[in-house]
Protein backbone atom coordinates (compact mmCIF):
# COMPACT_ATOMS: atom_id res chain seq x y z
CA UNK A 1 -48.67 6.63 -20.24
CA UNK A 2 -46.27 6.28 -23.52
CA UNK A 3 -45.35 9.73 -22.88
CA UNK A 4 -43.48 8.69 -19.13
CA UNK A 5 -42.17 5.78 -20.57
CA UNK A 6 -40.46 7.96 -23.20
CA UNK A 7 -39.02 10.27 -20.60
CA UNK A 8 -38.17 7.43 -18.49
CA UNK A 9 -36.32 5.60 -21.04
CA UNK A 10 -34.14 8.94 -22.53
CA UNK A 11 -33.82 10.09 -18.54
CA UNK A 12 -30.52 7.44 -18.00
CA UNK A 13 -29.21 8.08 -21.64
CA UNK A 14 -28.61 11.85 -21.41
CA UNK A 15 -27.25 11.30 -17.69
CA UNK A 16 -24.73 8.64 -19.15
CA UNK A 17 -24.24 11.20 -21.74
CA UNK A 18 -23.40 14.00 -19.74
CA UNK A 19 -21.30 12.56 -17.31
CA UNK A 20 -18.82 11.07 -20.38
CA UNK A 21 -18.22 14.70 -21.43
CA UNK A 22 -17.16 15.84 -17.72
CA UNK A 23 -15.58 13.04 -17.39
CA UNK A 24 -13.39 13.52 -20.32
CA UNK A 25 -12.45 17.29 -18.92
CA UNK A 26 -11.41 15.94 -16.02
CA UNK A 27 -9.12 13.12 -17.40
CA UNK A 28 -7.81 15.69 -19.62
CA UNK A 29 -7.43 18.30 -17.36
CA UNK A 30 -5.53 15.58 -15.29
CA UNK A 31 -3.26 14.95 -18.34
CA UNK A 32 -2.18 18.47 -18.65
CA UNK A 33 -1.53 18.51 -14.87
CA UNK A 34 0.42 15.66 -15.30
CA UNK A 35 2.60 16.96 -17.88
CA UNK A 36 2.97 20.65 -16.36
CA UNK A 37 4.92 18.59 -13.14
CA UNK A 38 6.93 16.02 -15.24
CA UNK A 39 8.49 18.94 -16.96
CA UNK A 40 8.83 21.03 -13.54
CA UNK A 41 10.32 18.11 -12.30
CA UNK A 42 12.73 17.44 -15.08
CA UNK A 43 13.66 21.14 -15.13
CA UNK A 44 14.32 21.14 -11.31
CA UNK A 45 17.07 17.65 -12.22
CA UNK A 46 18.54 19.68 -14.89
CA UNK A 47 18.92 22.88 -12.54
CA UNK A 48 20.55 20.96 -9.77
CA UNK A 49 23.07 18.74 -11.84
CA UNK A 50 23.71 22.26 -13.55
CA UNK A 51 24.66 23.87 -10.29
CA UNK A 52 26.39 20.93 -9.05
CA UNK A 53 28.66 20.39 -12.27
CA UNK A 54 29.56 24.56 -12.23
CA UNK A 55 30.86 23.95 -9.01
């Protein structure tokens, strides 16, 4: 009997547990993302006033 209470008392924790760590690839996967199209975006601006100014 103390041996499924055990279990059923660490069963939550290492779910909990778990889903922090994916959760913190996926907000930092999301940060990278993030950055990747602010600088896209930023070198598209700098393109077009480039080609805009040369004219």
């Amino acid at each position: 009997m103390i041996k499924h209470l055990r279990i059923a008392c660490f069963a939550p924790l290492l779910s909990v547990m778990s889903g922090c760590g994916v959760m913190g690839d996926v907000f930092e996967t999301g940060m990278w993302t993030g950055i990747i199209i602010t600088v896209a975006i930023v070198a598209l601006i700098v393109f077009v006033l480039w080609k805009r100014r040369s004219k």
